[in-house]
Protein backbone atom coordinates (compact mmCIF):
# COMPACT_ATOMS: atom_id res chain seq x y z
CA UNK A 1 121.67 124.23 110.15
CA UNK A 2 119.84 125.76 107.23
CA UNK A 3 116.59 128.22 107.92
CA UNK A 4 113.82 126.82 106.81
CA UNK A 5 110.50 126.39 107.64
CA UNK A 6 110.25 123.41 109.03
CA UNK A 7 113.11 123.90 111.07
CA UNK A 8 111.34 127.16 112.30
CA UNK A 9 108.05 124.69 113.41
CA UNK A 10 109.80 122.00 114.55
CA UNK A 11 112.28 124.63 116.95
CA UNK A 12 108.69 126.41 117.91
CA UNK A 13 107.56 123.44 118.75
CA UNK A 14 109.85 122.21 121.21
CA UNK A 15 110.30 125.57 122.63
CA UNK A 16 106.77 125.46 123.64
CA UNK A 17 107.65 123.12 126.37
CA UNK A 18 111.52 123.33 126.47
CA UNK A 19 112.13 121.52 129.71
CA UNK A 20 109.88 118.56 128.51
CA UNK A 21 109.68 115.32 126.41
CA UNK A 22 108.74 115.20 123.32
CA UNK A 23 107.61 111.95 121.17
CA UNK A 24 108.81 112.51 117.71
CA UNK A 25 104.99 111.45 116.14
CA UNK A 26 103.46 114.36 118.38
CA UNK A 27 106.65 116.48 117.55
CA UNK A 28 105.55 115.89 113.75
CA UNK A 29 102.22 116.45 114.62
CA UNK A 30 102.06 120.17 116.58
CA UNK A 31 105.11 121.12 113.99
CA UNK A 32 103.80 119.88 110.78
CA UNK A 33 106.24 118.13 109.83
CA UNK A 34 106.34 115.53 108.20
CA UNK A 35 108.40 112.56 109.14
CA UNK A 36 110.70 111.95 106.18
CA UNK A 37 111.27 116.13 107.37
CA UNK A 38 111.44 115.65 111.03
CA UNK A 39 113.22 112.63 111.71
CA UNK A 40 116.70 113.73 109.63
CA UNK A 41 116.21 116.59 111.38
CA UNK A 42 116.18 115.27 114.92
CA UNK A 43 119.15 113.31 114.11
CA UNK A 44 121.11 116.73 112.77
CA UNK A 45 119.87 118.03 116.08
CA UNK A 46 121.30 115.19 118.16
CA UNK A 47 124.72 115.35 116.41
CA UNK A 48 125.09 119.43 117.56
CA UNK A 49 124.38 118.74 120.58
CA UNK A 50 121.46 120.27 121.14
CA UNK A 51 119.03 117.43 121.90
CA UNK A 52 119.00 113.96 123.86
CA UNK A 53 116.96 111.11 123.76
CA UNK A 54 116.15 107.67 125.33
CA UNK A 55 113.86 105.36 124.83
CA UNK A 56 110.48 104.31 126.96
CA UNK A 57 111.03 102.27 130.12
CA UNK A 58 109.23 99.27 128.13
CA UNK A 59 107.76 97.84 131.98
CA UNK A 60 105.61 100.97 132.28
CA UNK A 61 104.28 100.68 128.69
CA UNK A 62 102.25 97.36 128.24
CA UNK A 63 102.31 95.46 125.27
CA UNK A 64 103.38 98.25 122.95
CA UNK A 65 106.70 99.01 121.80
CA UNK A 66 108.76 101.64 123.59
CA UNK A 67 108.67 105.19 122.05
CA UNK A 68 111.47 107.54 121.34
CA UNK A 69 111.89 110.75 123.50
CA UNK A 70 114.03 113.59 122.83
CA UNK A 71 114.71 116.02 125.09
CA UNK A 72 116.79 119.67 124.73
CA UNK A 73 119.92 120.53 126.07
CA UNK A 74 120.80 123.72 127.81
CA UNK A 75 123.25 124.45 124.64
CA UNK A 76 120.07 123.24 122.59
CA UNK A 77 117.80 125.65 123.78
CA UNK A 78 120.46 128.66 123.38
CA UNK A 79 120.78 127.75 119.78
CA UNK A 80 116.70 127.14 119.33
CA UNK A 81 116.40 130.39 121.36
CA UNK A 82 119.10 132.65 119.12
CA UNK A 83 117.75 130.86 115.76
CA UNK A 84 114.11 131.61 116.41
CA UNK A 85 115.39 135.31 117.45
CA UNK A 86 117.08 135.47 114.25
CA UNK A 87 113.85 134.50 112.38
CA UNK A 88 111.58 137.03 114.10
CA UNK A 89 113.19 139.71 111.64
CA UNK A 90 113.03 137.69 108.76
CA UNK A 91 110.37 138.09 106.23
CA UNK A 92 110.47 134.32 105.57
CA UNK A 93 108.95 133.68 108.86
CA UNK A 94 106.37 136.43 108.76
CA UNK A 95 103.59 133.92 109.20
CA UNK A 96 104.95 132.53 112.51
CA UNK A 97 104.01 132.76 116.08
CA UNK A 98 107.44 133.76 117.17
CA UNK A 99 106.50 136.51 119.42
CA UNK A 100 104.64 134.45 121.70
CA UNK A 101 107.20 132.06 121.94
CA UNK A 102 110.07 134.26 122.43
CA UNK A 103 108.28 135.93 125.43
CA UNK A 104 107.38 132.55 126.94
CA UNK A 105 110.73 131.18 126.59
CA UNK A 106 112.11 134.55 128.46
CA UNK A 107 109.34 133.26 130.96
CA UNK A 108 110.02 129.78 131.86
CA UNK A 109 113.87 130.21 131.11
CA UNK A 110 115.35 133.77 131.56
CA UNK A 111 119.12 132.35 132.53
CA UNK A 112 119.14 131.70 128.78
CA UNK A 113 118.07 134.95 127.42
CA UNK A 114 117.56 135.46 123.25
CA UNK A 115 120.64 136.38 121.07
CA UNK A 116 120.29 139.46 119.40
């Protein structure tokens, strides 16, 4: 995939949590992004490999429609993980928090380690 920005927020953003959920509106939301951005993105994300998703058990959800989840891989979260390593020494991505993320990421998932 292509650096860009938004692929840097949306990648920061589910690295935050990279064990969780995540509802592609909030994803959008703490990234961003856009959706016109996001979704396309999601969907290039799915095809690697690197995400999965399902859909809402619509009994636990009232009279709402189900939502969307997406969840990261353990191949997905290597390739997030060496991507956003990349980025850290690239002067596009000054302006992000990737510092903080890279050492919380070595936190809550050290078998998976950053690609130098």
């Amino acid at each position: 995939m292509r650096k860009t920005h938004a692929l840097m927020q949306v990648a920061l953003a589910l690295m935050e949590q990279p064990e969780g959920s995540h509802w592609g509106y909030e994803l959008g939301k703490q990234a961003g992004v856009r959706s016109g951005v996001l979704y396309p993105m999601l969907t290039r994300m799915l095809n690697e490999g690197w995400l999965v998703d399902g859909w809402e058990d619509p009994e636990s959800i009232g009279k709402r429609p189900p939502r969307r989840y997406y969840e990261l891989t353990e191949n997905g979260k290597r390739a997030l993980g060496a991507l956003l390593s990349s980025a850290a020494s690239d002067a596009r991505f000054k302006g992000l928090r990737l510092d903080w993320v890279q050492f919380s990421f070595r936190f809550k998932c050290p078998q998976f380690g950053w690609a130098k």
